[in-house]
N, C-alpha and C. Protein backbone atom coordinates (compact mmCIF):
# COMPACT_ATOMS: atom_id res chain seq x y z
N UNK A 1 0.84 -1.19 0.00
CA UNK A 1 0.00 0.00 0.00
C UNK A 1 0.88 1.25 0.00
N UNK A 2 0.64 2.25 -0.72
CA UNK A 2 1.37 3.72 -0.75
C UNK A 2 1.30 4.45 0.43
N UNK A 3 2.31 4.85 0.66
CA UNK A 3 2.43 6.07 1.88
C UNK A 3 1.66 7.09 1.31
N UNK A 4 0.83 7.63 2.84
CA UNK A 4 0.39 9.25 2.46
C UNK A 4 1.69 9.89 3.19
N UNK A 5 1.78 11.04 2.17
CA UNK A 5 2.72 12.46 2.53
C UNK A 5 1.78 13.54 2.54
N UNK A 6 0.46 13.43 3.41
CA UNK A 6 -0.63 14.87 3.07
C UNK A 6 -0.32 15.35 4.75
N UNK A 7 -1.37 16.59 4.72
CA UNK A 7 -0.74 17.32 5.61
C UNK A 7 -1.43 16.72 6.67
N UNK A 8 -2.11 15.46 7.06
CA UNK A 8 -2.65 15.00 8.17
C UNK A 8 -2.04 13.73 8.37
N UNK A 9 -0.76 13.16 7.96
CA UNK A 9 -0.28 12.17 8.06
C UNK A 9 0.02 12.28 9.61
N UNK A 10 -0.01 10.37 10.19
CA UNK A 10 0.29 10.43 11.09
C UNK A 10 -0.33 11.54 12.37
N UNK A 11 -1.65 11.02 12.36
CA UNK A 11 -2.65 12.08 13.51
C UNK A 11 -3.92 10.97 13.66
N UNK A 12 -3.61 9.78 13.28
CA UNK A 12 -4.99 9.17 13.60
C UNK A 12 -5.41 9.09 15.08
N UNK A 13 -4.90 9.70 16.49
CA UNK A 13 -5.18 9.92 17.91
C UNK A 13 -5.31 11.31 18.01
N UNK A 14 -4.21 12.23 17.32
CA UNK A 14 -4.47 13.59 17.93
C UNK A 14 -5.44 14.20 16.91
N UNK A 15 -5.58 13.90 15.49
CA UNK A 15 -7.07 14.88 15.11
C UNK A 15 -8.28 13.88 15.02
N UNK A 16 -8.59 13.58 16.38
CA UNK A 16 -9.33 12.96 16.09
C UNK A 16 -10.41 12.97 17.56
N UNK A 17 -11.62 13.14 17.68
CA UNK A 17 -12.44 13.18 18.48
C UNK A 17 -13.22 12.35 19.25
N UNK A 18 -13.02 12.39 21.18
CA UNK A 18 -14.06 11.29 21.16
C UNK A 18 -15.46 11.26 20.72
N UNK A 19 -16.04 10.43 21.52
CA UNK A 19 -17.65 9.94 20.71
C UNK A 19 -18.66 10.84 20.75
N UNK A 20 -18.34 11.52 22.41
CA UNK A 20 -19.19 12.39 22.75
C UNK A 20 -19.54 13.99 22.60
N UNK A 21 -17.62 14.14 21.58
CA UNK A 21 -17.60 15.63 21.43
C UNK A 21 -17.69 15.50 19.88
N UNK A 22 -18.46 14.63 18.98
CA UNK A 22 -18.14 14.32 17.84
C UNK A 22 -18.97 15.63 17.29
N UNK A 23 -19.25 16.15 15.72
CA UNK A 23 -20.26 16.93 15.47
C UNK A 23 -19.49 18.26 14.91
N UNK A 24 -19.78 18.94 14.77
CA UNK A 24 -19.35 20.51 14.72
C UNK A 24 -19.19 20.97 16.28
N UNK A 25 -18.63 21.71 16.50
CA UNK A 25 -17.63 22.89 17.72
C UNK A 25 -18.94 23.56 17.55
N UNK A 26 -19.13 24.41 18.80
CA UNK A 26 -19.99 25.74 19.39
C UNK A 26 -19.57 26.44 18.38
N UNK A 27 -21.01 27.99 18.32
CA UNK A 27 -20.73 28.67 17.29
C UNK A 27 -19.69 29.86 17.91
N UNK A 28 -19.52 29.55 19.56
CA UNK A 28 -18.80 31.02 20.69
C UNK A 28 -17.53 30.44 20.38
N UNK A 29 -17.28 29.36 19.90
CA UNK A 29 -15.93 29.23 19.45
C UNK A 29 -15.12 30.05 18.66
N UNK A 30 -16.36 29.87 17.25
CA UNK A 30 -15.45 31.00 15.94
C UNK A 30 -15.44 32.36 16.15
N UNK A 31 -16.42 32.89 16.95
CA UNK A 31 -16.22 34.31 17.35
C UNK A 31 -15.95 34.64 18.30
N UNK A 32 -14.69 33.96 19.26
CA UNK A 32 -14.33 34.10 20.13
C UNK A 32 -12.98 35.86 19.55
N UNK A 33 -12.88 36.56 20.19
CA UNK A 33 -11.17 37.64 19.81
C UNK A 33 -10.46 37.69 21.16
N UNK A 34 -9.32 38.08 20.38
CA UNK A 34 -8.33 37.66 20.74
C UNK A 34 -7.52 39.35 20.85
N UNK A 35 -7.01 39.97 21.92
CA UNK A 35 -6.08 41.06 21.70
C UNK A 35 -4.76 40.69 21.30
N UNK A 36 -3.85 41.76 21.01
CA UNK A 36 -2.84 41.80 20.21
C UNK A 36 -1.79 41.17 21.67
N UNK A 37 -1.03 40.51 21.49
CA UNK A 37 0.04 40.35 23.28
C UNK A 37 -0.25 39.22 23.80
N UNK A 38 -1.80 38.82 23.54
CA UNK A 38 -2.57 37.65 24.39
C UNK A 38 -2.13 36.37 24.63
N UNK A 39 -1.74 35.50 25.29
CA UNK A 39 -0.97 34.19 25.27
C UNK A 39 -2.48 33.41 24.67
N UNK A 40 -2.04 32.24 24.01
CA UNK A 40 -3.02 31.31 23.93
C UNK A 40 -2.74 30.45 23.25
N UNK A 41 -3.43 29.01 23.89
CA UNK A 41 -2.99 27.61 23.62
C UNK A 41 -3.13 27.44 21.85
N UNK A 42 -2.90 26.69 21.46
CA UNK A 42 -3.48 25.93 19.72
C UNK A 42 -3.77 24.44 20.15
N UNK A 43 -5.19 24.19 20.34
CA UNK A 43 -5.90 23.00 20.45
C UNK A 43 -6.26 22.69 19.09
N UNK A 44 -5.92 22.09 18.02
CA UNK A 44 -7.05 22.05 16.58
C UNK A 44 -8.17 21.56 16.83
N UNK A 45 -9.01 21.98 16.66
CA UNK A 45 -10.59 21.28 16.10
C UNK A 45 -10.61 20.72 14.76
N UNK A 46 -10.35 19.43 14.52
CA UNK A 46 -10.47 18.86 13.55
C UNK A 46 -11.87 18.80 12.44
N UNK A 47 -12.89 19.06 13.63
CA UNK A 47 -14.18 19.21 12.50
C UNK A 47 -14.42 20.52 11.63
N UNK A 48 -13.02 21.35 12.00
CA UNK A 48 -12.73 22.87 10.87
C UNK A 48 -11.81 22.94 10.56
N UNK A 49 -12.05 22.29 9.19
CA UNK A 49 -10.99 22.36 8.08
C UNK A 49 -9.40 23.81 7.61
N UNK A 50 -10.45 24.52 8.09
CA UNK A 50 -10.11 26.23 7.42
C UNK A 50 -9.34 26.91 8.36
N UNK A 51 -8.20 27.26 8.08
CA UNK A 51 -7.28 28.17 9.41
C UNK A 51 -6.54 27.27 10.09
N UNK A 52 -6.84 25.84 9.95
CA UNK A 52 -5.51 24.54 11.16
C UNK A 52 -4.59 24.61 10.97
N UNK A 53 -3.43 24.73 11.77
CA UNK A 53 -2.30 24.85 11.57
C UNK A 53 -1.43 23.49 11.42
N UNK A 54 -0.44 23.46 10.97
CA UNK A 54 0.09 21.82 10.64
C UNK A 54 0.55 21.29 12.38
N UNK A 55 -0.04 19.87 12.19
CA UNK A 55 -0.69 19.11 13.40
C UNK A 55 0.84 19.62 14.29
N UNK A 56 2.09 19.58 14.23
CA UNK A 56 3.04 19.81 15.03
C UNK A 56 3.11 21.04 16.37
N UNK A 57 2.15 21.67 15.56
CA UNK A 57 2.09 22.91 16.77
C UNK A 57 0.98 22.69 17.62
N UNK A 58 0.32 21.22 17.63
CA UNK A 58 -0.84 20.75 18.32
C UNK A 58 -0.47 20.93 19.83
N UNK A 59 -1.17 22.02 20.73
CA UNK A 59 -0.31 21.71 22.20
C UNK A 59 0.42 22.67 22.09
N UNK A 60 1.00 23.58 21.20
CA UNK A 60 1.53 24.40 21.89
C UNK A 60 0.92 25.68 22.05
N UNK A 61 2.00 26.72 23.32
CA UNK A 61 1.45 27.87 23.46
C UNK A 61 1.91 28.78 22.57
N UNK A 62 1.65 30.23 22.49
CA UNK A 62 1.53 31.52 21.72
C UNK A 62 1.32 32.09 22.12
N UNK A 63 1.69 33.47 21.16
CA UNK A 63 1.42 34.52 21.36
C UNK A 63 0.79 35.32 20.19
N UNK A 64 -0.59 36.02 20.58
CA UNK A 64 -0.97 36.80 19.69
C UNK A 64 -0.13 38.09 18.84
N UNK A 65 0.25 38.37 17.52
CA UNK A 65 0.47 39.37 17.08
C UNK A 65 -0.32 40.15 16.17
N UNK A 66 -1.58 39.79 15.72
CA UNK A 66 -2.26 40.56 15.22
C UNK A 66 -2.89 39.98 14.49
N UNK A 67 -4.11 40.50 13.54
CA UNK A 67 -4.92 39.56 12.73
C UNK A 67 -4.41 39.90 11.17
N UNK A 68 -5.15 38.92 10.52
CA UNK A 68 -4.88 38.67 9.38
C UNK A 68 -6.04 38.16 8.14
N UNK A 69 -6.99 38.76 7.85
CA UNK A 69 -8.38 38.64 7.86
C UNK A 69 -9.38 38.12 8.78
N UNK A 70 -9.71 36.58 8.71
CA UNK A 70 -10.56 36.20 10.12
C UNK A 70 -9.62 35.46 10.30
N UNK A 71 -8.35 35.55 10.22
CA UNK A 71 -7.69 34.43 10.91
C UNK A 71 -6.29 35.49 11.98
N UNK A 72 -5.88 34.73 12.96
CA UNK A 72 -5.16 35.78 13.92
C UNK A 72 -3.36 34.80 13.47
N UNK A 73 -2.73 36.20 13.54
CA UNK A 73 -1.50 35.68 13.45
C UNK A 73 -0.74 35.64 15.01
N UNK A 74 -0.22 34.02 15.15
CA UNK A 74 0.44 33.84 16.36
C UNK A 74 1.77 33.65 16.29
N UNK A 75 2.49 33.89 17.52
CA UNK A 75 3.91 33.61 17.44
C UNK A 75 4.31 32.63 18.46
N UNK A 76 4.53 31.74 17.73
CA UNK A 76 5.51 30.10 18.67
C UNK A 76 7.11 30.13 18.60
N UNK A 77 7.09 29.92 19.45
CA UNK A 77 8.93 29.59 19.94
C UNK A 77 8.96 28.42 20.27
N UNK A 78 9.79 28.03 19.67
CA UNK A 78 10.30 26.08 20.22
C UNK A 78 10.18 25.59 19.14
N UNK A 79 9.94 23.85 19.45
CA UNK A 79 10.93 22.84 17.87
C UNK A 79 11.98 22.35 18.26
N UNK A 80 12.13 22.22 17.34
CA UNK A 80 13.65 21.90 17.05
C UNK A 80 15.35 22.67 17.43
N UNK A 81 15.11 23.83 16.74
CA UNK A 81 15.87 24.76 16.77
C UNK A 81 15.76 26.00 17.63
N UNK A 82 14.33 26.09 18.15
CA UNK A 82 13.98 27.17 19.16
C UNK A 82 13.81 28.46 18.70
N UNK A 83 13.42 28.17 17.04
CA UNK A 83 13.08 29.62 16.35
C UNK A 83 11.87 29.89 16.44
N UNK A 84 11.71 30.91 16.46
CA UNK A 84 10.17 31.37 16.54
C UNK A 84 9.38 31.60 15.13
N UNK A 85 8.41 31.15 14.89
CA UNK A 85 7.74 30.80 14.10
C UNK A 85 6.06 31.54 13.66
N UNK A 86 5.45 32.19 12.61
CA UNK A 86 4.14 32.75 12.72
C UNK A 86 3.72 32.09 12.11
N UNK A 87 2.71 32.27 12.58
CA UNK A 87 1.27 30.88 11.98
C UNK A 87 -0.09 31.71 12.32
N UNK A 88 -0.60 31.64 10.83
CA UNK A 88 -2.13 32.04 10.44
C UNK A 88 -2.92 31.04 11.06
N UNK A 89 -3.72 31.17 11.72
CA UNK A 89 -4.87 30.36 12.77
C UNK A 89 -6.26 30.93 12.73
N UNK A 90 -7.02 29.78 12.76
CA UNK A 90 -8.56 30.97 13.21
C UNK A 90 -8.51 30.58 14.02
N UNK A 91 -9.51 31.34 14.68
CA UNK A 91 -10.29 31.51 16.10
C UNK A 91 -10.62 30.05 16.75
N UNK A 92 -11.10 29.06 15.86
CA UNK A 92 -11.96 27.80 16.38
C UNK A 92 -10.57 26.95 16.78
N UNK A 93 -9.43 26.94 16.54
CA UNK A 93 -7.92 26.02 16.87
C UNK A 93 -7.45 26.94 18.22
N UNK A 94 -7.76 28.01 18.70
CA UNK A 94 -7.29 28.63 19.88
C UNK A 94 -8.16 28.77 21.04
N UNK A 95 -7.54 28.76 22.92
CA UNK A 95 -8.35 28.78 23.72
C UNK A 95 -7.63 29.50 24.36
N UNK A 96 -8.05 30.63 25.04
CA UNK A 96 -7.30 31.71 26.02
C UNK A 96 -7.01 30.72 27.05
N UNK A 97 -5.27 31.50 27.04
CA UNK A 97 -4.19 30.76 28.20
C UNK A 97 -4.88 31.42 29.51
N UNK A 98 -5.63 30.93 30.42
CA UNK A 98 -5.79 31.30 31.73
C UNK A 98 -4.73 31.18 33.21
N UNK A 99 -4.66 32.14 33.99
CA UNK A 99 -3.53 32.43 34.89
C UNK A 99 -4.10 32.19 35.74
C-alpha cells in the first residue's frame, strides 16, 4: 500500500475526536477575539478544516500578534531549533491561556 505524505499524516489519535464531542464545535468558538500580546494555547478542532495549523504545533502555546483577515496571526517559539515561528490560525484552533 502507498504512503500518504498529506498534511494529516500520522494524527490518527491527535485529530481525532471522542464519541461524545463528535459533530461541529460551538458557534462562541469562531467568534471568540483575541487582543494583540494575548498568550493562547493551539488546540485544533479537527471538525474545521479552514485556518488549522500543521498538526506539530498541536499543544503548543503563543502569542498573539495581530490579525490577518478572520484568521489571527500567532507567534511560537520552540521545535527543534527554538526559532520562533508565525502561523495564520482561526479563532476555532485557539483557547485563552488562563492564569
Amino acid at each position: 500500500m502507498a504512503r500518504s505524505h498529506g498534511e494529516r499524516k500520522h494524527t490518527r489519535y491527535k485529530l481525532s475526536k471522542r464519541k461524545r464531542e463528535r459533530g461541529l464545535s460551538p458557534i462562541s468558538r469562531a467568534i471568540q477575539s483575541f487582543a494583540s500580546g494575548e498568550q493562547v494555547h493551539i488546540r485544533i478542532d479537527p471538525s474545521v478544516h479552514k485556518g488549522m495549523p500543521h498538526h506539530r504545533f498541536h499543544g503548543m502555546t503563543g502569542t498573539v500578534k495581530g490579525e490577518r483577515g478572520r484568521a489571527y496571526i500567532v507567534e511560537v517559539s520552540g521545535g527543534k531549533r527554538q526559532r520562533k515561528k508565525e502561523l495564520f490560525i482561526r479563532a476555532e484552533h485557539l483557547s485563552p491561556q488562563v492564569m
